[in-house]
Protein backbone atom coordinates (compact mmCIF):
# COMPACT_ATOMS: atom_id res chain seq x y z
CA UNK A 1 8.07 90.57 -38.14
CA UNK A 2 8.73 94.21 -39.11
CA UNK A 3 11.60 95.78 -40.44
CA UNK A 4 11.99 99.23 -39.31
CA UNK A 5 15.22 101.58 -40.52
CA UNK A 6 17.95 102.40 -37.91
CA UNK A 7 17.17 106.18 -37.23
CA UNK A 8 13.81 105.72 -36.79
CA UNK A 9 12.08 107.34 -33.92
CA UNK A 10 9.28 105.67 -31.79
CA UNK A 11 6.95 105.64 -29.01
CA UNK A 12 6.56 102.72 -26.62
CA UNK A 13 3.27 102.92 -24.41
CA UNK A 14 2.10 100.92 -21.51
CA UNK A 15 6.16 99.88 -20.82
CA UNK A 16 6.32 96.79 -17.55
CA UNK A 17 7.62 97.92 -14.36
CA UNK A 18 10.88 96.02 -14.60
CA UNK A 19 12.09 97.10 -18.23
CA UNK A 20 11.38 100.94 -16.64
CA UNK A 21 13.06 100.23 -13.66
CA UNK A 22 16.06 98.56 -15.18
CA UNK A 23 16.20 102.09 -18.21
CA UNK A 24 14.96 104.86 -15.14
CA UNK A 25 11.79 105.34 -17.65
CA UNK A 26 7.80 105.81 -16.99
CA UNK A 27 5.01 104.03 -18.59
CA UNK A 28 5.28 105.83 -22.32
CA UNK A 29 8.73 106.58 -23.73
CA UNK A 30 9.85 107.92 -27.00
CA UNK A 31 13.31 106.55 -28.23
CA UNK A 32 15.05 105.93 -31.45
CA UNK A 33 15.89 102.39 -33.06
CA UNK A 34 19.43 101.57 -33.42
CA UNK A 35 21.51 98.71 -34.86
CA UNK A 36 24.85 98.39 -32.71
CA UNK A 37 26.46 96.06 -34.61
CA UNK A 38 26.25 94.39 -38.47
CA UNK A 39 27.07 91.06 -36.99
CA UNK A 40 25.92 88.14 -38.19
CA UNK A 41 24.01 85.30 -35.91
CA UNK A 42 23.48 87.72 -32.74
CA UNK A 43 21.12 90.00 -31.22
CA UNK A 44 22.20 93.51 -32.49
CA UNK A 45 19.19 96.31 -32.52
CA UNK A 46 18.61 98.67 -29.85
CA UNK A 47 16.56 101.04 -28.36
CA UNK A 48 18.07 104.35 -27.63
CA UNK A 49 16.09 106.66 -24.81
CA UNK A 50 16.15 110.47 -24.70
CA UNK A 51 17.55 109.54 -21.37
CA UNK A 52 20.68 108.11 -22.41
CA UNK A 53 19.79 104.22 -21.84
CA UNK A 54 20.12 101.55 -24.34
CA UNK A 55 17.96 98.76 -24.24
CA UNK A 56 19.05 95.62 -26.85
CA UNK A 57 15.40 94.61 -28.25
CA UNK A 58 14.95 91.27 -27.42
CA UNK A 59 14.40 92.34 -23.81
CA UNK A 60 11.40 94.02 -24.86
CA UNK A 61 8.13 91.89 -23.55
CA UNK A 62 6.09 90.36 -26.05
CA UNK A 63 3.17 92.46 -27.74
CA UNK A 64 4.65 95.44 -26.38
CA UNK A 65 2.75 98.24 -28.06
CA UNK A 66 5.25 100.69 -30.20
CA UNK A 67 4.00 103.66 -32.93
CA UNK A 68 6.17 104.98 -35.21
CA UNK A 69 7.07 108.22 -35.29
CA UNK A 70 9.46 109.03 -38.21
CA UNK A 71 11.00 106.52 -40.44
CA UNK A 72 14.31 108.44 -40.71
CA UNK A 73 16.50 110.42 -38.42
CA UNK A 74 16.09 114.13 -37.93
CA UNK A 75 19.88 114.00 -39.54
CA UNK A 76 18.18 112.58 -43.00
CA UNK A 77 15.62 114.94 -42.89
CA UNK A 78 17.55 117.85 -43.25
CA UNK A 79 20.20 116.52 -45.75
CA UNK A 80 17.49 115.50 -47.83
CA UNK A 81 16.48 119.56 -47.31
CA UNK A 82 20.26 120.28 -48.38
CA UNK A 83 19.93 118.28 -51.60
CA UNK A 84 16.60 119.85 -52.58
CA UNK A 85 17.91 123.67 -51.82
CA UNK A 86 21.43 122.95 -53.73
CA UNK A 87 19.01 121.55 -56.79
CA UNK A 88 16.88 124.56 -57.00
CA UNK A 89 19.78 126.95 -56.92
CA UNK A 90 20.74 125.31 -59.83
């Protein structure tokens, strides 16, 4: 089990012909994890394509092989950057 932060960005290689037919995507894909929901007791992360699809992550076959990219969104990066320019000016 890993826990891995909505927002973070990562690249599945070696993807099975039916998940990339089902999400239009080749053999190596970046995307970006996603929780849809905060429900309780039901599947609720995602994977979000540069192509638009959303795949929920239990479809994903066992031992698929994913890398992380980035821990947080591009969004956090550059309010982080905001907070750290505001605190110098000051």
């Amino acid at each position: 089990m890993v826990c891995i932060p909505p927002g973070a960005r990562l690249r599945l290689d070696g993807l099975p012909e039916l998940f990339k037919d089902q999400f239009n995507l080749s053999s190596w894909e970046e995307a970006t994890f996603n929780q849809l929901s905060v429900e309780a007791n039901q599947h609720r992360d995602a994977l979000c394509f540069d192509n638009s699809a959303i795949a929920p992550l239990e479809l994903l076959p066992e031992a698929q092989k994913v890398k992380v990219l980035r821990l947080c969104s591009q969004e956090d990066v550059e309010a982080d950057l905001d907070r750290l320019r505001v605190a110098r000016l000051r």
